[in-house]
Structures are given as structure tokens and as C-alpha cells.
Protein backbone atom coordinates (compact mmCIF):
# COMPACT_ATOMS: atom_id res chain seq x y z
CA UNK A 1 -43.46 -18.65 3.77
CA UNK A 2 -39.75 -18.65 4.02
CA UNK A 3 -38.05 -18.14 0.54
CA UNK A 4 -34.81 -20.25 0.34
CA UNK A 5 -31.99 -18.54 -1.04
CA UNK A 6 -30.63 -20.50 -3.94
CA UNK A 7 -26.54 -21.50 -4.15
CA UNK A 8 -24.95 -19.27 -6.96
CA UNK A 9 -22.86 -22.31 -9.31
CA UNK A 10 -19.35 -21.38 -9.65
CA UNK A 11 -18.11 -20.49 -13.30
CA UNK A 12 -15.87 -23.55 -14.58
CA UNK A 13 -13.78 -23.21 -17.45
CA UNK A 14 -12.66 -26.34 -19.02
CA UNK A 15 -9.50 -27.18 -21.77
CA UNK A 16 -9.94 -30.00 -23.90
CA UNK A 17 -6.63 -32.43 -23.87
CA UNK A 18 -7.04 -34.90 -26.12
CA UNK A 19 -4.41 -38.16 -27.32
CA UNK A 20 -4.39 -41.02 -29.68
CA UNK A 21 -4.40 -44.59 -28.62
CA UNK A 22 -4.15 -47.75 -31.44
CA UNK A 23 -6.85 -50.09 -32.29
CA UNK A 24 -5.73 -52.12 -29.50
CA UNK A 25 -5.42 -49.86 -26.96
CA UNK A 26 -8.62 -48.38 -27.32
CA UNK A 27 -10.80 -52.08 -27.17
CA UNK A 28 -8.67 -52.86 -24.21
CA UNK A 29 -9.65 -49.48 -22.50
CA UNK A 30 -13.60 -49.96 -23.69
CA UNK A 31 -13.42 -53.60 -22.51
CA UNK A 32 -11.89 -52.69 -19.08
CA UNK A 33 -14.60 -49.92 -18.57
CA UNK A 34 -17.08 -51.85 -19.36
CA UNK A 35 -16.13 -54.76 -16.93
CA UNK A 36 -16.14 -51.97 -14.30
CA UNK A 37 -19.50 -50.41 -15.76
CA UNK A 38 -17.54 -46.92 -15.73
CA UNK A 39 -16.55 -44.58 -18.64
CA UNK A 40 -13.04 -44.13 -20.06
CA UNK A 41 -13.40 -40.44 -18.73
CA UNK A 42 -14.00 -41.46 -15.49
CA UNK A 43 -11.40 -43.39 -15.51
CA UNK A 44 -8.85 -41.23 -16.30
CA UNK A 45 -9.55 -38.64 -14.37
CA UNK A 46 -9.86 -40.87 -11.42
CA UNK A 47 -6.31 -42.19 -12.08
CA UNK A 48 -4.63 -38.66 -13.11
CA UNK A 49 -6.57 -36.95 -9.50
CA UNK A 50 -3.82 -36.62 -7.83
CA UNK A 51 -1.57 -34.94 -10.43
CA UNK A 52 -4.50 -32.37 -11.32
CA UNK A 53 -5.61 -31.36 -7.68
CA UNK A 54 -2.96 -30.81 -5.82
CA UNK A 55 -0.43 -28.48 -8.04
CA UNK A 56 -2.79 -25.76 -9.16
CA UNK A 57 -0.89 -22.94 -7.36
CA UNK A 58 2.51 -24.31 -7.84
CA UNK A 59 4.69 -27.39 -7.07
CA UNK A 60 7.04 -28.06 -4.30
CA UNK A 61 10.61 -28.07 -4.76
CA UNK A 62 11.36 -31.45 -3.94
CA UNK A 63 9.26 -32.55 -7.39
CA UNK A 64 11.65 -30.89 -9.47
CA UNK A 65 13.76 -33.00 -11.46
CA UNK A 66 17.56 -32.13 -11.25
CA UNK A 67 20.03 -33.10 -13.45
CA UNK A 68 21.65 -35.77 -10.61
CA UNK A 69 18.48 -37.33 -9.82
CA UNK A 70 19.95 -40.64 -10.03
CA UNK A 71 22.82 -41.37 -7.80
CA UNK A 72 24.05 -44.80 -7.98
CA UNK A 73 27.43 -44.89 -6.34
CA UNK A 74 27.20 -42.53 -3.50
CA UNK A 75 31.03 -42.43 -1.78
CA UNK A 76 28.96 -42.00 1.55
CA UNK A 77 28.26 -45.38 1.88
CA UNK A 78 31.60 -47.04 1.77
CA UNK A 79 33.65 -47.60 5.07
């Protein structure tokens, strides 16, 4: 008989981050999920995935804001 080795589960730590929605808010979000026969957890993390995958170690440069982000008139442009 061979013995199978069993996987070892990785240690997860977890942080809860919680929020308030109103009345209204809250039946809209139940009354979505249930249309989609999903939970409002699931649904959330599915929509905040790429914010809380990708950025563990650090975040690019480029993501920083700077304080002229938004450049309207840019004298470049004009002949």
C-alpha cells in the first residue's frame, strides 16, 4: 500500500473591515445578490480583486497621486 502524503494548509490570517450602508442601500445590495443567487461577500470581494491582489508587496509609482494630477491646459498643445 502506498501512503499518500497529505498537503500541509497554509496559515491565513484574516482582518475584519467592516462599513455601514442605509436601509436602502443594504435591500438594494440583498436584492441584487439574490437575483444573482450570490452573497454580498462574494460580491465584494469579487469587485475589490483587483485592488487586494495585486499590491501586497508594494505599488508602482505611476499609481501615486501627485499634486498636478489634473492638467487641463497643457501649453504643449497649442501651435
Amino acid at each position: 500500500m502506498n501512503k499518500k502524503s497529505t498537503k500541509h494548509r497554509r496559515n491565513h490570517s484574516y482582518h475584519a473591515i467592516t462599513f455601514k450602508l442605509t436601509r436602502g442601500q443594504y435591500k438594494s445590495l440583498r436584492n441584487y445578490c439574490k437575483a444573482r443567487k450570490t452573497t454580498p461577500i462574494k460580491l465584494i470581494k469579487k469587485n475589490i480583486e483587483r485592488f487586494i491582489s495585486h499590491y501586497e508587496y508594494g505599488v508602482p509609482e505611476e499609481l501615486y497621486l501627485c499634486e498636478n494630477q489634473l492638467n487641463l491646459f497643457d501649453d504643449s498643445d497649442v501651435n
